[in-house]
PDB file of N, CA and C in Angstrom:
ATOM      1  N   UNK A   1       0.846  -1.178   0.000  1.00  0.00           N
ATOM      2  CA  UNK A   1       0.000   0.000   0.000  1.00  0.00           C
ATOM      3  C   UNK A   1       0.893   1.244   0.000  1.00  0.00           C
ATOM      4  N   UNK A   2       0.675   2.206  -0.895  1.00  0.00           N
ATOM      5  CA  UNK A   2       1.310   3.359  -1.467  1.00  0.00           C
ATOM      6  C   UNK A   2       0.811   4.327   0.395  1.00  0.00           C
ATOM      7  N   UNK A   3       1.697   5.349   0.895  1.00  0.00           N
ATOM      8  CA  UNK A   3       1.875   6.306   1.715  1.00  0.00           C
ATOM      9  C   UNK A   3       1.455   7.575   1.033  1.00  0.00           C
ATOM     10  N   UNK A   4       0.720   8.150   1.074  1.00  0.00           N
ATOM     11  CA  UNK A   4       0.745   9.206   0.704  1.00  0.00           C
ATOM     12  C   UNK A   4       0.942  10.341   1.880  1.00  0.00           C
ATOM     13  N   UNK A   5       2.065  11.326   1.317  1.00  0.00           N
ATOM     14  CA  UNK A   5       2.267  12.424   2.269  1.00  0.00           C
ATOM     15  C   UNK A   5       2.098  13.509   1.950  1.00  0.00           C
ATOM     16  N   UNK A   6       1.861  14.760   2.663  1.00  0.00           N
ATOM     17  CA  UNK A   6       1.557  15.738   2.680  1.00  0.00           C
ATOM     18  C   UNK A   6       2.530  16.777   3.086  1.00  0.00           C
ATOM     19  N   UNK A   7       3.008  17.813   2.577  1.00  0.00           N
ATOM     20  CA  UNK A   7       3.460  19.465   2.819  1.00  0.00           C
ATOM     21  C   UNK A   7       3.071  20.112   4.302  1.00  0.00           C
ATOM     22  N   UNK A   8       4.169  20.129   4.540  1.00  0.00           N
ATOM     23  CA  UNK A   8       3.866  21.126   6.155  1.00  0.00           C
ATOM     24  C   UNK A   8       2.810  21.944   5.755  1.00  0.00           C
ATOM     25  N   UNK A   9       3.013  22.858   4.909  1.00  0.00           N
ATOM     26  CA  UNK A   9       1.916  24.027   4.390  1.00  0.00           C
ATOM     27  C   UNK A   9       0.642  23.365   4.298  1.00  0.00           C
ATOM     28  N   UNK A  10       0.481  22.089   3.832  1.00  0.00           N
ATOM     29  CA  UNK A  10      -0.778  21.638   3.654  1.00  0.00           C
ATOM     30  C   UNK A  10      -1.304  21.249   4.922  1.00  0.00           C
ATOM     31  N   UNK A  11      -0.659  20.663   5.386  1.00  0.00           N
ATOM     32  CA  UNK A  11      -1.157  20.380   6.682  1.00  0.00           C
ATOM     33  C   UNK A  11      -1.327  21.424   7.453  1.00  0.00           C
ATOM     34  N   UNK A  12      -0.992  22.547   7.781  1.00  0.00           N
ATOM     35  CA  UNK A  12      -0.738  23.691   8.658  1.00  0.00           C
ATOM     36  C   UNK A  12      -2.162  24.231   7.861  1.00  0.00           C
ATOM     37  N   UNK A  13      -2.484  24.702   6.036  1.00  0.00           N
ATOM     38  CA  UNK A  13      -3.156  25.501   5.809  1.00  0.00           C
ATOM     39  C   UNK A  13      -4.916  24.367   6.313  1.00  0.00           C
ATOM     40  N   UNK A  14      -4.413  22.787   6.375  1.00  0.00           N
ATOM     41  CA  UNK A  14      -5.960  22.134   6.230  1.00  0.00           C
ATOM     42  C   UNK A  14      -6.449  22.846   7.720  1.00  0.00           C
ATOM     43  N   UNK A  15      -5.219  22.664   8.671  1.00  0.00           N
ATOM     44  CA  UNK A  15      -5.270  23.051  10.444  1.00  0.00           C
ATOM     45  C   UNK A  15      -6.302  24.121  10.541  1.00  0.00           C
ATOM     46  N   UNK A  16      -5.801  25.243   9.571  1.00  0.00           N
ATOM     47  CA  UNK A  16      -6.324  26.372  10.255  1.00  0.00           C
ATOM     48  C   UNK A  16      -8.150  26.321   9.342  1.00  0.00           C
ATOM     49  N   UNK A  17      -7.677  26.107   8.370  1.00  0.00           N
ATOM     50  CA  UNK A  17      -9.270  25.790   7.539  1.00  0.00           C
ATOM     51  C   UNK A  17     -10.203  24.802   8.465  1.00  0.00           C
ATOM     52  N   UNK A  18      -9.991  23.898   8.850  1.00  0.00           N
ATOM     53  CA  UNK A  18     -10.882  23.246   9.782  1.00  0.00           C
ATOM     54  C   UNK A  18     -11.304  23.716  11.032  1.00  0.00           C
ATOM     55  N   UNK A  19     -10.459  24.692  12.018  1.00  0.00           N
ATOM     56  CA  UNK A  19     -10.687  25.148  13.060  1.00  0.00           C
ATOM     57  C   UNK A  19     -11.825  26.978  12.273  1.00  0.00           C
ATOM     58  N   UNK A  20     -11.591  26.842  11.265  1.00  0.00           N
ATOM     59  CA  UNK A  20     -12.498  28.135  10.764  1.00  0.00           C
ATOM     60  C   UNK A  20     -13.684  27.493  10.365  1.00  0.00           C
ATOM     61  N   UNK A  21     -13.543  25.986  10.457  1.00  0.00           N
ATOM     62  CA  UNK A  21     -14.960  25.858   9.422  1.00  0.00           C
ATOM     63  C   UNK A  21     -15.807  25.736  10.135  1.00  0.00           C
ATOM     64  N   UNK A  22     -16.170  26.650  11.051  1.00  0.00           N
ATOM     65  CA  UNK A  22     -17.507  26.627  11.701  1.00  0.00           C
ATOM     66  C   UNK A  22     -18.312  28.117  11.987  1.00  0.00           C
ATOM     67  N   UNK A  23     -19.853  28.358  11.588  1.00  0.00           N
ATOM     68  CA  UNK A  23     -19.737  29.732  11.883  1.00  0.00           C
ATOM     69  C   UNK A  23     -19.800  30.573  12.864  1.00  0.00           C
ATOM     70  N   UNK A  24     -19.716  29.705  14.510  1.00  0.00           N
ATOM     71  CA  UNK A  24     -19.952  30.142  15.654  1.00  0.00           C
ATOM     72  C   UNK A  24     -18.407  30.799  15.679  1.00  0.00           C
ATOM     73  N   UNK A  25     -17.607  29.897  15.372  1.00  0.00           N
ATOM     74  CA  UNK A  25     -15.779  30.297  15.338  1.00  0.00           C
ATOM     75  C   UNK A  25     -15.558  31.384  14.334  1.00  0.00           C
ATOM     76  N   UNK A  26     -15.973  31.158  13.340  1.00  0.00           N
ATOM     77  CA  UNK A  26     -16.119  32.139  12.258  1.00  0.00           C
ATOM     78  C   UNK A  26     -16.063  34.211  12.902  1.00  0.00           C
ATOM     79  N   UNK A  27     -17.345  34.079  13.913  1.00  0.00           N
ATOM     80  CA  UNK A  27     -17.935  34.918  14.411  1.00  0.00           C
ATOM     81  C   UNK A  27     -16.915  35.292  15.858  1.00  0.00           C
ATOM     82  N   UNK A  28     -16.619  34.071  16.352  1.00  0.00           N
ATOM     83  CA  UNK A  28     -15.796  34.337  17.641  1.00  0.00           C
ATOM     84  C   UNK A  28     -14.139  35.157  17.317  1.00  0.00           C
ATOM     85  N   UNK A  29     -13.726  34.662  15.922  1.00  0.00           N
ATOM     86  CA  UNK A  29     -12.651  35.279  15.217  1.00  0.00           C
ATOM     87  C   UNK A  29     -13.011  36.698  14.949  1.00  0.00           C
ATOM     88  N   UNK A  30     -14.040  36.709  14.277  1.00  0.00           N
ATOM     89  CA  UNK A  30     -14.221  38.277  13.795  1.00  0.00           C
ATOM     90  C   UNK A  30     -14.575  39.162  15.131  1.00  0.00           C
ATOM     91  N   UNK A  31     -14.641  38.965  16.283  1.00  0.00           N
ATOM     92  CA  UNK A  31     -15.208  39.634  17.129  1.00  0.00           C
ATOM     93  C   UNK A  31     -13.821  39.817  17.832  1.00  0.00           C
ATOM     94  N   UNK A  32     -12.952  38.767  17.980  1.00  0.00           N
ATOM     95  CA  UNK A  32     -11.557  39.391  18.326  1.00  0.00           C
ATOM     96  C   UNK A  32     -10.599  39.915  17.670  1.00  0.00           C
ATOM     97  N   UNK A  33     -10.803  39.668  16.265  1.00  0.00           N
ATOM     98  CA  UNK A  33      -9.844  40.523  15.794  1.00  0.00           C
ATOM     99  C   UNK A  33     -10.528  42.198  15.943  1.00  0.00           C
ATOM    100  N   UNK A  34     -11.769  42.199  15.748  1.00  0.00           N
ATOM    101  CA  UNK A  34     -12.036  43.815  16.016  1.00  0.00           C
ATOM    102  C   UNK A  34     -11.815  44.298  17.210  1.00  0.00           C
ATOM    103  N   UNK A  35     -11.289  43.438  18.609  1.00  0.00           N
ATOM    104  CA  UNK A  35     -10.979  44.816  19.335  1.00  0.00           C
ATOM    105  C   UNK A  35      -9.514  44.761  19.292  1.00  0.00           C
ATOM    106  N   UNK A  36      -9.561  46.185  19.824  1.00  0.00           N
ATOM    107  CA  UNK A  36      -8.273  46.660  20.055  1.00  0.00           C
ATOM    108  C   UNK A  36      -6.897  46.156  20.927  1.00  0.00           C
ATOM    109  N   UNK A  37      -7.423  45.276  22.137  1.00  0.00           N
ATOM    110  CA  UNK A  37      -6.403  44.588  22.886  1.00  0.00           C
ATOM    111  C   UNK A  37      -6.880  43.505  23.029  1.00  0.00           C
ATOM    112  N   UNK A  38      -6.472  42.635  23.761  1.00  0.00           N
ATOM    113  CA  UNK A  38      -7.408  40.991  24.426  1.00  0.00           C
ATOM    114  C   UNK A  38      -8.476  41.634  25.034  1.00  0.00           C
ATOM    115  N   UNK A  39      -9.203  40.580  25.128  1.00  0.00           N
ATOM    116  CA  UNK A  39     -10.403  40.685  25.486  1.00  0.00           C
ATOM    117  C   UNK A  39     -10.373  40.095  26.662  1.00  0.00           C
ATOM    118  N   UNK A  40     -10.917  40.675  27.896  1.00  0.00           N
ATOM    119  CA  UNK A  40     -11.321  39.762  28.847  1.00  0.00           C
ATOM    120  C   UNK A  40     -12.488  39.986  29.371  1.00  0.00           C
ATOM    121  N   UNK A  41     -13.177  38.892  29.453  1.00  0.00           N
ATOM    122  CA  UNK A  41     -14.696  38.657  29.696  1.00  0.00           C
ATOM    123  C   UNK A  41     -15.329  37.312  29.562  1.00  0.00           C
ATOM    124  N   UNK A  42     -16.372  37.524  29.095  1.00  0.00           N
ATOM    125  CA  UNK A  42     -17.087  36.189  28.492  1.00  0.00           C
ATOM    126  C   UNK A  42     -17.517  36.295  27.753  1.00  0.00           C
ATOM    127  N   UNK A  43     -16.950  35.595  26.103  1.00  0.00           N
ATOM    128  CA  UNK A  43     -17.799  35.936  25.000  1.00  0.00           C
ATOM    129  C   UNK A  43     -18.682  35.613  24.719  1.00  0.00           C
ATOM    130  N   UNK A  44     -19.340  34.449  25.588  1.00  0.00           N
ATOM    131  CA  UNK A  44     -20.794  33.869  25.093  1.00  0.00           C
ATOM    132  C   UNK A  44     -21.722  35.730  25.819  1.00  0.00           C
ATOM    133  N   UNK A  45     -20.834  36.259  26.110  1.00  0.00           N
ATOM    134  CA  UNK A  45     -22.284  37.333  26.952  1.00  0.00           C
ATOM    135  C   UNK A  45     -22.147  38.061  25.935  1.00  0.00           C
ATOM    136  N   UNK A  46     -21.100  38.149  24.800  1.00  0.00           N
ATOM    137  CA  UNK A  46     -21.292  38.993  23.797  1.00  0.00           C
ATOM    138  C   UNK A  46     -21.501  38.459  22.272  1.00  0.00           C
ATOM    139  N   UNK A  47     -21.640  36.939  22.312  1.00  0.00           N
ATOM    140  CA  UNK A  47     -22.248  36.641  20.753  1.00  0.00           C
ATOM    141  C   UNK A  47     -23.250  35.944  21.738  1.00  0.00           C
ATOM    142  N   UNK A  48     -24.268  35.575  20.663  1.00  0.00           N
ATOM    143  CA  UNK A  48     -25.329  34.419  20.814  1.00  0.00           C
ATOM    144  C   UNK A  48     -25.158  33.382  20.612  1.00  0.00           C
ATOM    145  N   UNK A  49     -24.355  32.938  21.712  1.00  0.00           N
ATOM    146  CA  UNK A  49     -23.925  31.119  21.227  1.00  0.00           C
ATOM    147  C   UNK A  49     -23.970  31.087  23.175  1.00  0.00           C
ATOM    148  N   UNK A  50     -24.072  29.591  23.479  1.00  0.00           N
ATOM    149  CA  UNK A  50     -24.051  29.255  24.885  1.00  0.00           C
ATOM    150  C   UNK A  50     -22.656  29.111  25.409  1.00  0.00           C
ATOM    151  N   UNK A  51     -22.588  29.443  26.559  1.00  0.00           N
ATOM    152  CA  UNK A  51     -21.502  29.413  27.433  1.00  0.00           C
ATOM    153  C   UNK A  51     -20.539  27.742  26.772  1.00  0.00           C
ATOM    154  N   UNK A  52     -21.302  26.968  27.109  1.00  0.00           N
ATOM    155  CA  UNK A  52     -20.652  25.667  26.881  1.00  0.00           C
ATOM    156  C   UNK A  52     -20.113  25.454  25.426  1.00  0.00           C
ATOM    157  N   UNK A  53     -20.442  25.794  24.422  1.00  0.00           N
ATOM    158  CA  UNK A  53     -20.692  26.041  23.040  1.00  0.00           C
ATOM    159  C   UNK A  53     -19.468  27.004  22.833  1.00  0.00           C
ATOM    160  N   UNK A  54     -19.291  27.529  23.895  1.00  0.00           N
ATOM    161  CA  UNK A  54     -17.809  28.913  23.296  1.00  0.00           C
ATOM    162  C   UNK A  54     -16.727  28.492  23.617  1.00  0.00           C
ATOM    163  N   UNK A  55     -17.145  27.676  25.149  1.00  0.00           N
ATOM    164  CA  UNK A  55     -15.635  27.105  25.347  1.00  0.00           C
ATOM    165  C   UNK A  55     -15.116  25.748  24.508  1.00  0.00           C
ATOM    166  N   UNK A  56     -16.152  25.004  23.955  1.00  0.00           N
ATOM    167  CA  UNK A  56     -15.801  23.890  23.120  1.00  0.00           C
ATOM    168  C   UNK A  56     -15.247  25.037  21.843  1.00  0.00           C
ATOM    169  N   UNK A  57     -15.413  25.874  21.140  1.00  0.00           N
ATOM    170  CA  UNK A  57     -15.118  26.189  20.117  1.00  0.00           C
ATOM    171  C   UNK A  57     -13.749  27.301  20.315  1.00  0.00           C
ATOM    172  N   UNK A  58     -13.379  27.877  21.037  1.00  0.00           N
ATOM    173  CA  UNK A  58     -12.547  28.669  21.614  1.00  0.00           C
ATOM    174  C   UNK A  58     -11.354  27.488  21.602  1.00  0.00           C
ATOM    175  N   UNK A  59     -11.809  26.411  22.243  1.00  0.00           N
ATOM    176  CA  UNK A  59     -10.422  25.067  22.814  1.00  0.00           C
ATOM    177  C   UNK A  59     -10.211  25.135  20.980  1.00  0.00           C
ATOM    178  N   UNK A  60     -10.897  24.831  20.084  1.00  0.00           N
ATOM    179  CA  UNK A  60     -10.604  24.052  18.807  1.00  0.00           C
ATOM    180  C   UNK A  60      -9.700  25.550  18.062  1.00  0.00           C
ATOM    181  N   UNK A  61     -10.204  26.419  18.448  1.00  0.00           N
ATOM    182  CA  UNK A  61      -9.638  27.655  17.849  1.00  0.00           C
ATOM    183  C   UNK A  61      -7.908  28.122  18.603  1.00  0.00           C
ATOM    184  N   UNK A  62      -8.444  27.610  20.062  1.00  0.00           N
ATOM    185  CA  UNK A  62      -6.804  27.536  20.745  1.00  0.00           C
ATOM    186  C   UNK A  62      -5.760  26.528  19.870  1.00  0.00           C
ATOM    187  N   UNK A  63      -6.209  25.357  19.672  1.00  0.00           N
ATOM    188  CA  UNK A  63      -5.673  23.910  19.804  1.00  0.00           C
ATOM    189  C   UNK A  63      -4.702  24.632  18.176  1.00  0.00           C
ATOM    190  N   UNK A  64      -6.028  25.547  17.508  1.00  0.00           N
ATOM    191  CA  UNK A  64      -5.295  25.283  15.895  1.00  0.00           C
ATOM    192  C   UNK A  64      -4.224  26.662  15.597  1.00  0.00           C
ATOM    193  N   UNK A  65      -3.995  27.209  17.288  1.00  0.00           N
ATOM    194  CA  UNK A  65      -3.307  28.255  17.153  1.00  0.00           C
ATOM    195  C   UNK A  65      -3.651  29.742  16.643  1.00  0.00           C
ATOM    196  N   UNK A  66      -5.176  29.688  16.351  1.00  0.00           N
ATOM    197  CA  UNK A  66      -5.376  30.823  15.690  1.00  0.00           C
ATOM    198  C   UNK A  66      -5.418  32.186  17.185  1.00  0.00           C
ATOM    199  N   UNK A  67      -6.015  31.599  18.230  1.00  0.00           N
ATOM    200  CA  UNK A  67      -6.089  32.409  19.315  1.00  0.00           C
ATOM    201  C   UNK A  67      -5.233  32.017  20.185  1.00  0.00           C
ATOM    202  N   UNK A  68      -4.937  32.815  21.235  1.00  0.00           N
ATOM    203  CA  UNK A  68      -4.395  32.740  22.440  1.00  0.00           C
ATOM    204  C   UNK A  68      -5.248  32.812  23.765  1.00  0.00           C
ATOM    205  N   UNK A  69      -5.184  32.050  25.108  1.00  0.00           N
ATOM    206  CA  UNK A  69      -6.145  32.984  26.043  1.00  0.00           C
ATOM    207  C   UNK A  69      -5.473  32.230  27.042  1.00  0.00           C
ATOM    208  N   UNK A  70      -5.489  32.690  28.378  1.00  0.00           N
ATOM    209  CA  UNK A  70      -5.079  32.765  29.918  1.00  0.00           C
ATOM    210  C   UNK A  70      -5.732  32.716  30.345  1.00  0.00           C
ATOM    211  N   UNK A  71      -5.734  32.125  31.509  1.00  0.00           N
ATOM    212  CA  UNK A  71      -7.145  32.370  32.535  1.00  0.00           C
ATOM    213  C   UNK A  71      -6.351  33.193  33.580  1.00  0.00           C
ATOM    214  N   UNK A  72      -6.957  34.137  33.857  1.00  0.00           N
ATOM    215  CA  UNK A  72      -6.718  35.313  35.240  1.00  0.00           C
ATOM    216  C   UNK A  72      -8.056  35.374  35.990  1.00  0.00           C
ATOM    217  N   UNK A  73      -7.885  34.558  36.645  1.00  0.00           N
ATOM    218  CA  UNK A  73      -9.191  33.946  37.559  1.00  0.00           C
ATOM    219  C   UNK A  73      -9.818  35.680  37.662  1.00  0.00           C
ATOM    220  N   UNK A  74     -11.052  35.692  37.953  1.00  0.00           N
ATOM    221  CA  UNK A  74     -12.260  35.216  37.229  1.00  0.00           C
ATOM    222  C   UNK A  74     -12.347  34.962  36.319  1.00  0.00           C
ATOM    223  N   UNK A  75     -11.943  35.704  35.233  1.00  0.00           N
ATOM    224  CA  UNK A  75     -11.863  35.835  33.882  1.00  0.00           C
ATOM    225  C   UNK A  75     -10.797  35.160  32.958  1.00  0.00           C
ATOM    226  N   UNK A  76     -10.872  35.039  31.428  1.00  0.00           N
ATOM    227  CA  UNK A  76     -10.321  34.383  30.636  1.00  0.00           C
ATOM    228  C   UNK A  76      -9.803  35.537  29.463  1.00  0.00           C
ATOM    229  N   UNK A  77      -8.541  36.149  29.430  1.00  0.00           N
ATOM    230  CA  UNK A  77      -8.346  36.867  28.125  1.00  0.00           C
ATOM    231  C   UNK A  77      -8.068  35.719  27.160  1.00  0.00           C
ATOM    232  N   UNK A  78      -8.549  36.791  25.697  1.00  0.00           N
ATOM    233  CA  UNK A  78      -8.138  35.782  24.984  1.00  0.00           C
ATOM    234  C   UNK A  78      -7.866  36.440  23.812  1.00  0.00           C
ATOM    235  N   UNK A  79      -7.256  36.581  22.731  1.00  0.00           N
ATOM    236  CA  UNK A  79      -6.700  37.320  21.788  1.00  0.00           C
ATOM    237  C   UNK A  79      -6.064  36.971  20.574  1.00  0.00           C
ATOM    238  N   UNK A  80      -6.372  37.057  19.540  1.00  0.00           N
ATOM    239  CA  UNK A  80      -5.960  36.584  18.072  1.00  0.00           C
ATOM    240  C   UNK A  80      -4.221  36.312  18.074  1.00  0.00           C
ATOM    241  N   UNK A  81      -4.139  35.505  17.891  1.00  0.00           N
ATOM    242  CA  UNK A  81      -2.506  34.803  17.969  1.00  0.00           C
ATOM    243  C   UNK A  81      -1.620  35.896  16.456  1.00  0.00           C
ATOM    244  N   UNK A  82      -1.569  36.695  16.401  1.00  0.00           N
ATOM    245  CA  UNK A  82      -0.903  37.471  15.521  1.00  0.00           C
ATOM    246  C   UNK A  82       0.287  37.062  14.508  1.00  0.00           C
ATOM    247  N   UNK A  83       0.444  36.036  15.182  1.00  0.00           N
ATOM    248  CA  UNK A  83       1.895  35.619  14.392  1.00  0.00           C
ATOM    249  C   UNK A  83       1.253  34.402  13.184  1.00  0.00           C
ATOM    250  N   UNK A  84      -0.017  33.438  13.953  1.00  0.00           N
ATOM    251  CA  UNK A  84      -0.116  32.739  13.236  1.00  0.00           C
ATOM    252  C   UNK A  84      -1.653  33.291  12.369  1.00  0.00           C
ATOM    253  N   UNK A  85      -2.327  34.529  12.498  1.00  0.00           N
ATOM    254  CA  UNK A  85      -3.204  35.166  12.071  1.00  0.00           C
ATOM    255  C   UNK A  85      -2.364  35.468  10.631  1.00  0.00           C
ATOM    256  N   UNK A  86      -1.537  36.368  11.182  1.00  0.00           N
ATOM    257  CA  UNK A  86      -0.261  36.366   9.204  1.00  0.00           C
ATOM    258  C   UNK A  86      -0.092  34.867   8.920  1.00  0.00           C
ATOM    259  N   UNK A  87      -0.271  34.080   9.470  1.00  0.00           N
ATOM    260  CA  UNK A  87       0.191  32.678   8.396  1.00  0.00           C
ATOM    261  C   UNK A  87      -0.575  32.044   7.711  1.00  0.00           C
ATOM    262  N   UNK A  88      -1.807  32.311   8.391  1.00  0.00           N
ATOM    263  CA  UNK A  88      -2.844  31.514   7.919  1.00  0.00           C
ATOM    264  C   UNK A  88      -3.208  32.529   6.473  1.00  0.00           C
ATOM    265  N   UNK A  89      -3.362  33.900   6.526  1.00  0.00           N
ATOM    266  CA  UNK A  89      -3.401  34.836   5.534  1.00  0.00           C
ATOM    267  C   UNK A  89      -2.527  34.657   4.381  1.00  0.00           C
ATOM    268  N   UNK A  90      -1.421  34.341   4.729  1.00  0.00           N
ATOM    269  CA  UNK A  90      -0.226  34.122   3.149  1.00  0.00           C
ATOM    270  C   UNK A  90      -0.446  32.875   3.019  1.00  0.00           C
ATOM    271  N   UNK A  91      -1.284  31.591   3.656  1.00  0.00           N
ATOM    272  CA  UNK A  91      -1.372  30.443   3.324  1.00  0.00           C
ATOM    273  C   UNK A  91      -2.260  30.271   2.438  1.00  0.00           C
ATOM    274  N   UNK A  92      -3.212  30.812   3.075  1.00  0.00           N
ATOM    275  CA  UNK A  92      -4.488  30.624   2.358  1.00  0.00           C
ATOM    276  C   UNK A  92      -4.451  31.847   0.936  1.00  0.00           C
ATOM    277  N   UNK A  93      -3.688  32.756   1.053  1.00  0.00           N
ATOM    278  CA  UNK A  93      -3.472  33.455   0.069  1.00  0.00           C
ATOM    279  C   UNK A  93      -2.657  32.517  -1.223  1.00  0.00           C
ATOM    280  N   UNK A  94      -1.743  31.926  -0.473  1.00  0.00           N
ATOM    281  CA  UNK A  94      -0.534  30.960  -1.631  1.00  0.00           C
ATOM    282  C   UNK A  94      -1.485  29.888  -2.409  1.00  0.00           C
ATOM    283  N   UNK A  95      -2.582  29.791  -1.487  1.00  0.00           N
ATOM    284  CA  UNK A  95      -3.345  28.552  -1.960  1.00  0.00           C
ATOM    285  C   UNK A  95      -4.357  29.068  -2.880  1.00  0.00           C
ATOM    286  N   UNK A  96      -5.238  30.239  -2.747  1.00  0.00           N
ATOM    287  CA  UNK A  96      -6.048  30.393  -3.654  1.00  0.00           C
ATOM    288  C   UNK A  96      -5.412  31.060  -5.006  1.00  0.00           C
ATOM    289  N   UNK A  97      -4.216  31.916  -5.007  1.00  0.00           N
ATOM    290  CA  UNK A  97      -3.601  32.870  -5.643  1.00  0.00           C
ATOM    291  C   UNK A  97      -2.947  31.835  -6.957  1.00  0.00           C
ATOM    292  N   UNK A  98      -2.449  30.338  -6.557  1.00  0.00           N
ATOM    293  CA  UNK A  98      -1.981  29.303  -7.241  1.00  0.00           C
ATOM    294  C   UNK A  98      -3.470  28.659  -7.990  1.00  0.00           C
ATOM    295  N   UNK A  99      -4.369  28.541  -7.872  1.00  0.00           N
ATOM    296  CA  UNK A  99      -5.490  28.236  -8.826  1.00  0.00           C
ATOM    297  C   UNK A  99      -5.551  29.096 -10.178  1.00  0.00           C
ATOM    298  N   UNK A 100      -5.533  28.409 -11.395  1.00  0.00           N
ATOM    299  CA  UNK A 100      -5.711  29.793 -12.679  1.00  0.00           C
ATOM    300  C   UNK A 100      -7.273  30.086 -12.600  1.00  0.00           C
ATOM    301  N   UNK A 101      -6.784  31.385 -13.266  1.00  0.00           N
ATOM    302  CA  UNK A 101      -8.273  32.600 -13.491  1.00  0.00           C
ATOM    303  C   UNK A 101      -8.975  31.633 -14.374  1.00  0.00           C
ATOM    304  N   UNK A 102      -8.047  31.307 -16.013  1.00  0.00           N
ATOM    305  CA  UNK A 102      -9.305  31.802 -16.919  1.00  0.00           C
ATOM    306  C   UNK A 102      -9.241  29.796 -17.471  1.00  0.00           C
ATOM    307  N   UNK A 103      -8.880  29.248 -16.395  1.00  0.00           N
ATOM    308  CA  UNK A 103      -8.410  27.701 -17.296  1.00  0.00           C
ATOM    309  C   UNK A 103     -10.081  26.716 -15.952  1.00  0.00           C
ATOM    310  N   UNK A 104     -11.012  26.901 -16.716  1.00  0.00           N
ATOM    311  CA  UNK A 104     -12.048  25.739 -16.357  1.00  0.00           C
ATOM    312  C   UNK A 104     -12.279  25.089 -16.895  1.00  0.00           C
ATOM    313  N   UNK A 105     -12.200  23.661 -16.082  1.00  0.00           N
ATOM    314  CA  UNK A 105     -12.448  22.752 -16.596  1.00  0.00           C
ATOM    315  C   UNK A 105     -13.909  22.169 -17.209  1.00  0.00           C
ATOM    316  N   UNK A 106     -14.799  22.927 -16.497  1.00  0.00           N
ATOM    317  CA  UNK A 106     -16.274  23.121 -16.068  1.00  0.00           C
ATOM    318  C   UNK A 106     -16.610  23.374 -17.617  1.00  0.00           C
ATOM    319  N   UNK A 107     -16.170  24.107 -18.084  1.00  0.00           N
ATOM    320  CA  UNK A 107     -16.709  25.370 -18.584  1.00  0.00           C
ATOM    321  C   UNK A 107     -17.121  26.867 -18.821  1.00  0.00           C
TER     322      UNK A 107
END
């Protein structure tokens, strides 16, 4: 049986595509990258998703590196991982930018 292997990049760009493919995470991303510093609070009190529901999706969004967060008892900051926020951007940029414009196969 043939191995097939995969590109760091591929693997790194499937990482971050799967931890985005959801739209509660989707929403939990866009809400931290718009503020200005970490956030500390509770974001289920500021999207409409349940407490339990943010921290399962927050862990998958930690796990894939896109965020960062601490716990400073009471509270939890938590804040767009910046370093790997640019990676996922030139990844996913390298990846769509490498597809041709005008060559379909479709039609």
């Amino acid at each position: 049986m043939k191995t097939k292997s995969y590109t760091e990049r591929e693997e790194q760009t499937a990482r971050f595509a799967k931890a985005m493919g959801h739209p509660a995470r989707m929403a939990i991303l866009h809400f931290l990258a718009s503020q200005q510093s970490c956030f500390f609070g509770e974001i289920h009190e500021v999207l409409p998703i349940a407490k339990a529901t943010v921290s399962q999706h927050l862990k998958e969004l930690k796990d894939a590196g896109l965020i960062q967060g601490e716990i400073e008892a009471p509270k939890v900051r938590y804040c767009i991982n910046r370093d790997n926020w640019r990676l996922a951007r030139d990844l996913f940029a390298e990846f769509f930018n490498n597809i041709p414009r005008d060559n379909s196969c479709c039609g």
